[in-house]
C-alpha atoms as a PDB file:
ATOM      1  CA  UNK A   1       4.995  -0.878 -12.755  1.00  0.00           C
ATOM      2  CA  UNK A   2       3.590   1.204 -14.989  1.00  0.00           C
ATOM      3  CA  UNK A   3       0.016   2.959 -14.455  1.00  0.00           C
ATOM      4  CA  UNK A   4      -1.413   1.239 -17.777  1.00  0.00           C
ATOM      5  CA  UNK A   5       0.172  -2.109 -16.752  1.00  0.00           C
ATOM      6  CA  UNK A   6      -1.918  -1.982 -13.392  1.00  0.00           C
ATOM      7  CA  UNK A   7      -5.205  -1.059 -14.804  1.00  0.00           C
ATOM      8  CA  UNK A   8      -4.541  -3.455 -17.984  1.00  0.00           C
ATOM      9  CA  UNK A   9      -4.766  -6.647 -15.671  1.00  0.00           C
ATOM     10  CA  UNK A  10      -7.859  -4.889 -14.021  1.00  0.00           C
ATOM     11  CA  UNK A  11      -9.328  -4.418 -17.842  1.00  0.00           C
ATOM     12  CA  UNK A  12      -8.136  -8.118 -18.824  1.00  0.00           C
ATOM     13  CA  UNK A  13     -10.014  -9.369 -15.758  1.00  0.00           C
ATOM     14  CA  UNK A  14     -13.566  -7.587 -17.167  1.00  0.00           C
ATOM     15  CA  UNK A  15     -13.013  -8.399 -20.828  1.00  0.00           C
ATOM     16  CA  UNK A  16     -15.392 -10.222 -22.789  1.00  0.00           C
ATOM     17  CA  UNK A  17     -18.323  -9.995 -20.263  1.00  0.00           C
ATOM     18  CA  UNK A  18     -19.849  -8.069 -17.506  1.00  0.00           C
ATOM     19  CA  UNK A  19     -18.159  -9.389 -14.161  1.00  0.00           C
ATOM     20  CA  UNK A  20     -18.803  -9.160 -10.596  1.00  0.00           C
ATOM     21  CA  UNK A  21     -15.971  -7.742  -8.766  1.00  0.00           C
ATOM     22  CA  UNK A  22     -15.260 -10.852  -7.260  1.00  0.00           C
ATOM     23  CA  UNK A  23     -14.929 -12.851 -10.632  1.00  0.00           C
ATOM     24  CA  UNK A  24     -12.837  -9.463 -11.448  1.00  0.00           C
ATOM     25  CA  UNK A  25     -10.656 -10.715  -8.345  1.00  0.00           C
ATOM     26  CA  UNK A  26     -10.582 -14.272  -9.283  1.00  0.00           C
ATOM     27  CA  UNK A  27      -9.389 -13.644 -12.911  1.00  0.00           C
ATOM     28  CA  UNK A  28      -6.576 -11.140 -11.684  1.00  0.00           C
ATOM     29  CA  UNK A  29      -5.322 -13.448  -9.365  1.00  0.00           C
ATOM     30  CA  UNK A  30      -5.163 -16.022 -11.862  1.00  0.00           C
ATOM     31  CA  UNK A  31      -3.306 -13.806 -14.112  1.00  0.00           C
ATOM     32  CA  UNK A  32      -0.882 -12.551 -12.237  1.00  0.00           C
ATOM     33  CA  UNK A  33       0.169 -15.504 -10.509  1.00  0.00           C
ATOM     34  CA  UNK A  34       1.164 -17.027 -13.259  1.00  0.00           C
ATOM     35  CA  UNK A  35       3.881 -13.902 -13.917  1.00  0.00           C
ATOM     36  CA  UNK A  36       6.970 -13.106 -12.116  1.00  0.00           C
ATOM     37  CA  UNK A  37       6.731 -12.401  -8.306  1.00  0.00           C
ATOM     38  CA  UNK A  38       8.554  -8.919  -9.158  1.00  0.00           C
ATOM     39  CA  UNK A  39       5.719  -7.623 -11.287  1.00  0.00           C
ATOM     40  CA  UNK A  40       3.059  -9.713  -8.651  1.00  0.00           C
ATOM     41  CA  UNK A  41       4.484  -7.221  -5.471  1.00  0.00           C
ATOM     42  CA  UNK A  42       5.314  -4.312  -8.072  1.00  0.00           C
ATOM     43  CA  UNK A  43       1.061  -4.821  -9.028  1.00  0.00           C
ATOM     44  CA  UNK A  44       0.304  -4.799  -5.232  1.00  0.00           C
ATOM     45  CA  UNK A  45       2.378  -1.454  -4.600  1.00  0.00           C
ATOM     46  CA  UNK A  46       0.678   0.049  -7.584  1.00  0.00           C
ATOM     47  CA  UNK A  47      -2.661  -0.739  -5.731  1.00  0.00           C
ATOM     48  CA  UNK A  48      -1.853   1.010  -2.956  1.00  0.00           C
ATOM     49  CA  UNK A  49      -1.021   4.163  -4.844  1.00  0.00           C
ATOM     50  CA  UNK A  50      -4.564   3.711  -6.437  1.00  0.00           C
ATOM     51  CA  UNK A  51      -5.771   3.173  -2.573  1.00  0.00           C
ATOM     52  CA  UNK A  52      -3.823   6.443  -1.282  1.00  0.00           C
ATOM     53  CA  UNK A  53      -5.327   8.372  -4.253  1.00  0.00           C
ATOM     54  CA  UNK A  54      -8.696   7.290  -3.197  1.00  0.00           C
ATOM     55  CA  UNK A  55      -8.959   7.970  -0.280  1.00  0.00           C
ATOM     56  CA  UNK A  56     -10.358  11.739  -0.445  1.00  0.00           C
ATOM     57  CA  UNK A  57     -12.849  12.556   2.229  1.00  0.00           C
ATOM     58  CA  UNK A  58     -15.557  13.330  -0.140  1.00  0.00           C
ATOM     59  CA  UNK A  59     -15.343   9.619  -1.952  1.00  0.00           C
ATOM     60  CA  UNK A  60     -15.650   8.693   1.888  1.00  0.00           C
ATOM     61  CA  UNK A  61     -18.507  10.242   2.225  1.00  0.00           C
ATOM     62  CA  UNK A  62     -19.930   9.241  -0.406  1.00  0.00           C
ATOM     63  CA  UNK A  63     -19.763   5.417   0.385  1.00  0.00           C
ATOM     64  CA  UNK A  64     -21.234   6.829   3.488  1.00  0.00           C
ATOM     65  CA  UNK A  65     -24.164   8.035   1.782  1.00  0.00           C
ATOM     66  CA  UNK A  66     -24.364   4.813  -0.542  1.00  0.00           C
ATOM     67  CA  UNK A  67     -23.957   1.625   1.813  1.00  0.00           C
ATOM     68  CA  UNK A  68     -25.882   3.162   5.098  1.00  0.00           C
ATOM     69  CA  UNK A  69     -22.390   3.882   6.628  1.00  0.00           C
ATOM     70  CA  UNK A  70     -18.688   3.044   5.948  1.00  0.00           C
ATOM     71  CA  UNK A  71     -16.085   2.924   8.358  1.00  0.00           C
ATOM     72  CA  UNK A  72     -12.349   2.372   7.675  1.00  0.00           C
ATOM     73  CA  UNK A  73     -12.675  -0.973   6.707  1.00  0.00           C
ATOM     74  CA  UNK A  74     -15.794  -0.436   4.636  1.00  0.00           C
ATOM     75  CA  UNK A  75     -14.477   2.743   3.113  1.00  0.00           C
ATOM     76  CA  UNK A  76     -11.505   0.741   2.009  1.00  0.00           C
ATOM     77  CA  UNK A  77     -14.325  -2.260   0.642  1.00  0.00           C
ATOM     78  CA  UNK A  78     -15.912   0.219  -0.968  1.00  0.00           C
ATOM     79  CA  UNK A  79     -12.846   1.540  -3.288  1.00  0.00           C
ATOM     80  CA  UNK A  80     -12.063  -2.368  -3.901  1.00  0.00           C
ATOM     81  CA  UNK A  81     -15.812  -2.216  -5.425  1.00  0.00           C
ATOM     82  CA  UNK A  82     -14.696   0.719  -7.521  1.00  0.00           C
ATOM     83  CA  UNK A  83     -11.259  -0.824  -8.837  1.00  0.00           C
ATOM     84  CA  UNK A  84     -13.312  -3.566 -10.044  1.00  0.00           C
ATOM     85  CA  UNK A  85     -15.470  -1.485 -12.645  1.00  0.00           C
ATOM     86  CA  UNK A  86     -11.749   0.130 -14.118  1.00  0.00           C
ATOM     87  CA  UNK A  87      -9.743   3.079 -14.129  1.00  0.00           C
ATOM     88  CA  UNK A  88     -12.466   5.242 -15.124  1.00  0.00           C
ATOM     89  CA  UNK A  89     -14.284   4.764 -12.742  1.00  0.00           C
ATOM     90  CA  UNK A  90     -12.117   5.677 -10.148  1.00  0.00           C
ATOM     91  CA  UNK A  91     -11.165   8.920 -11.703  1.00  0.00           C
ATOM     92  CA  UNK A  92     -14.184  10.254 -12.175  1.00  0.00           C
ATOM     93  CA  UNK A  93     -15.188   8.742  -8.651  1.00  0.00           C
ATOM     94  CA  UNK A  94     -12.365  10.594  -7.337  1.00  0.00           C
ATOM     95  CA  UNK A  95     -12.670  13.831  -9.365  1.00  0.00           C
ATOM     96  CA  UNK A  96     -16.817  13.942  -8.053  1.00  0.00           C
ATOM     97  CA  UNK A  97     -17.759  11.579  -6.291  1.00  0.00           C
ATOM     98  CA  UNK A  98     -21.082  12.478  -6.818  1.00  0.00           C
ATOM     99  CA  UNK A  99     -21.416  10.927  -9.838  1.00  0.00           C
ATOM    100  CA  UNK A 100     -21.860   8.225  -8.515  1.00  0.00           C
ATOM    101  CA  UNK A 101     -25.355   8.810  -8.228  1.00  0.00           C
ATOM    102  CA  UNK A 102     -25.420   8.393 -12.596  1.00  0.00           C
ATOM    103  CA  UNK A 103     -24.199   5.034 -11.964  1.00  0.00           C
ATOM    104  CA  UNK A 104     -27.551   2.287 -12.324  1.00  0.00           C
ATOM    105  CA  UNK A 105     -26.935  -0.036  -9.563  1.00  0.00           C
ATOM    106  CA  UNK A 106     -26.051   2.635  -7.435  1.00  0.00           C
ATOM    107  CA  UNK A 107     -29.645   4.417  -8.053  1.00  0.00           C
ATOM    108  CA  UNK A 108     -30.938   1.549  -7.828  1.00  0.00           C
ATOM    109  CA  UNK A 109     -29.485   0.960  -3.843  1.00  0.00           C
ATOM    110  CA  UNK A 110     -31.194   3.796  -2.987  1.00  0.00           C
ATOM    111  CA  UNK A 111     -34.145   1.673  -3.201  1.00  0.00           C
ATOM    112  CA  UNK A 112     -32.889  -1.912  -2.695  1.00  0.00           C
ATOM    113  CA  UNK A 113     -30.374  -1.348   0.381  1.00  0.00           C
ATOM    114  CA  UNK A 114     -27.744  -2.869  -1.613  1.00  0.00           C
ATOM    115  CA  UNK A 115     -24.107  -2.802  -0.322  1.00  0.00           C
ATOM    116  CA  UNK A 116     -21.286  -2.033  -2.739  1.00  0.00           C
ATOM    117  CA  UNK A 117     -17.972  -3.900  -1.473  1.00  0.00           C
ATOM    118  CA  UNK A 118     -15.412  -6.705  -2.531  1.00  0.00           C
ATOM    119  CA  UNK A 119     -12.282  -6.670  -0.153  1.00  0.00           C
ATOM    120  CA  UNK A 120     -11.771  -9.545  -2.500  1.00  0.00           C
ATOM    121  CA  UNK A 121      -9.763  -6.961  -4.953  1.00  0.00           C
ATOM    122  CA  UNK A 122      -7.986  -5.731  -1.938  1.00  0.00           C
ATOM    123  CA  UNK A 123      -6.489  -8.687  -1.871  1.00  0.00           C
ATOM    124  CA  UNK A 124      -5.655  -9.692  -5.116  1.00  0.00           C
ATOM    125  CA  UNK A 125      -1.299  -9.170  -4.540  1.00  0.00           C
ATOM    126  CA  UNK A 126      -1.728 -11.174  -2.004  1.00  0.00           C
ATOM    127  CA  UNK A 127      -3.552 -14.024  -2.990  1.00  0.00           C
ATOM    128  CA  UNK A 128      -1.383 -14.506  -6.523  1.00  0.00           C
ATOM    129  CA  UNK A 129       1.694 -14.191  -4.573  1.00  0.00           C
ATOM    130  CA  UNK A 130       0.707 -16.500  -2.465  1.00  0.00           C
ATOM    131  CA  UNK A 131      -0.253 -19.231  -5.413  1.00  0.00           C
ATOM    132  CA  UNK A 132       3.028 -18.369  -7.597  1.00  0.00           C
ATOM    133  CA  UNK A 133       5.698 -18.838  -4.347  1.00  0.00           C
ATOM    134  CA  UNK A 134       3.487 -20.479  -1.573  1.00  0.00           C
ATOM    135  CA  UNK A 135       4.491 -17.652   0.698  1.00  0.00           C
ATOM    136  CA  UNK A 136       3.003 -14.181   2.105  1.00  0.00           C
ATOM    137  CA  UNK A 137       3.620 -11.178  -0.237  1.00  0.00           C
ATOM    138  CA  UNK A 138       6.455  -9.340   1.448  1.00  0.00           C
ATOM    139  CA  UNK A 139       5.148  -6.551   3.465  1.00  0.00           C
ATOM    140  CA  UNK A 140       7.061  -3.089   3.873  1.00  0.00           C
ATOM    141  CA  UNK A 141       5.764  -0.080   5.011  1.00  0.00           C
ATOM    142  CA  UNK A 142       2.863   0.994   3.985  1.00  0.00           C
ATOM    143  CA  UNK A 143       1.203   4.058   2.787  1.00  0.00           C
ATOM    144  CA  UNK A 144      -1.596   5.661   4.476  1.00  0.00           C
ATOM    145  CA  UNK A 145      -4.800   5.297   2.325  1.00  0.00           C
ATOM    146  CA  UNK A 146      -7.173   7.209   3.612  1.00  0.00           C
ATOM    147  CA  UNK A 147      -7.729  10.007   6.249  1.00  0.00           C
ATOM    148  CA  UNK A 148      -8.027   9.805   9.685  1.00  0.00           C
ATOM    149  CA  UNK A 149     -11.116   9.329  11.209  1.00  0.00           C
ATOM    150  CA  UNK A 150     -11.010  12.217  13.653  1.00  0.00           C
ATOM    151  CA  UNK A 151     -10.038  14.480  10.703  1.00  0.00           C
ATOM    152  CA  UNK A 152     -13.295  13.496   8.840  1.00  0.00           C
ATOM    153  CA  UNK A 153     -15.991  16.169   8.490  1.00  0.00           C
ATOM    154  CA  UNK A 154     -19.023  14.631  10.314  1.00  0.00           C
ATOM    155  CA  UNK A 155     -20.900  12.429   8.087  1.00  0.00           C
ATOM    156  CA  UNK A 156     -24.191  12.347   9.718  1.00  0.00           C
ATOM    157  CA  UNK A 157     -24.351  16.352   9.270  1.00  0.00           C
ATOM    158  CA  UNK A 158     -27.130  16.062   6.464  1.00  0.00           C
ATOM    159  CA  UNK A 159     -26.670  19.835   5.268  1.00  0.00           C
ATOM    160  CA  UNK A 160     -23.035  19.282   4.814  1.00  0.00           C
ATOM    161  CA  UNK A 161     -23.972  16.098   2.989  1.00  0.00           C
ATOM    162  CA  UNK A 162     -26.576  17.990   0.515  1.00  0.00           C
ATOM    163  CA  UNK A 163     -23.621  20.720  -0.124  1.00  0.00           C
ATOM    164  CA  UNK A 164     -20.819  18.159  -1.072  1.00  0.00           C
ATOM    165  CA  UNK A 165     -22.813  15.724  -2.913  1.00  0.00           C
ATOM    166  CA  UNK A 166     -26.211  17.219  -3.692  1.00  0.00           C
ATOM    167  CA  UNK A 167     -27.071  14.168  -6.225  1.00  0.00           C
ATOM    168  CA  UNK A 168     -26.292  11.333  -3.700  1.00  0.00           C
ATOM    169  CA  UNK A 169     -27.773  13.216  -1.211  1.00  0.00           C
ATOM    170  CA  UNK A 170     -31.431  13.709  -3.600  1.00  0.00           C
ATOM    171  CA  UNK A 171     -31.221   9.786  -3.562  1.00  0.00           C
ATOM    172  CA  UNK A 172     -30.273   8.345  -0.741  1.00  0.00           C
ATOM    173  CA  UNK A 173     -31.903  11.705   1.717  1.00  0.00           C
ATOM    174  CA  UNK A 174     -34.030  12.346   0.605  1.00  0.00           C
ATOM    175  CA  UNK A 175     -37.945  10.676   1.696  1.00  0.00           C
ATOM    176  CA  UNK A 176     -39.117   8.758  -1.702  1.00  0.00           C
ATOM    177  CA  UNK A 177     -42.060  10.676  -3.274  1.00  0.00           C
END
């Protein structure tokens, strides 16, 4: 599958109107179930290359910063959040993920507390595989998507923070004035 043939069923699912990421989810599914199984798995394995190019320590961090802690499983809820809102998103999440912090919603968490997940689009191979065949979407071996947590630089290490993402760090840091 071709790059623009992943992110067009991602653009497809947001057309027409503003969508949460789990009516992003829904509308995918729904799309790509009713396609050939082939292009349903080849769509999945394109996700995880999206999910393995993600998964940079500083993007980590940053959903850190943003939702009051991420582990692996929130880091990985996080991106899902960010595949929602499109391909551009994600590369310019990926190329600074502090800019982020221009993002509306996300300026507006450091106020509100808000959480920014949807495992829901982590899921979306799965789920339309499972409604076009009626079985589970064949597994193989997969790719590792992020880095280990061991590896991480440490998170909680507010100077470090302010030096790798000084604008997420002036909102969410930072005591309100």
């Amino acid at each position: 599958m071709r790059t623009d043939d992943f992110w067009a069923v991602i653009d497809r699912a947001t057309a027409d109107r503003p969508a949460t990421p789990a009516e992003v989810a829904e509308r995918a599914v729904a799309e790509l179930a009713g396609g050939d199984p082939e292009e349903i798995v080849a769509w999945g394995r394109h996700l995880e290359k999206v999910m393995v190019a993600s998964g940079t320590e500083d993007l980590w961090a940053a959903a850190y910063l943003i939702n009051s802690g991420a582990d692996e499983s929130g880091f990985d809820a996080f991106r899902g959040w960010l595949i929602a809102h499109g391909r551009k998103a994600v590369a310019a999440a990926v190329q600074r993920p502090d800019v982020l912090a221009n993002v509306a919603v996300i300026k507006e968490a450091a106020d509100t507390g808000a959480v920014f997940e949807a495992e829901e689009v982590l899921g979306i191979a799965a789920r339309a595989y499972e409604q076009a065949t009626g079985s589970a979407l064949p597994s193989g071996e997969r790719p590792r998507t992020r880095p280990e947590v061991a590896e991480l630089w440490d998170f909680d290490d507010e100077d470090e923070m302010r030096r790798r993402l000084p604008k997420l760090s002036a909102l969410f840091l930072e005591p309100p004035m």
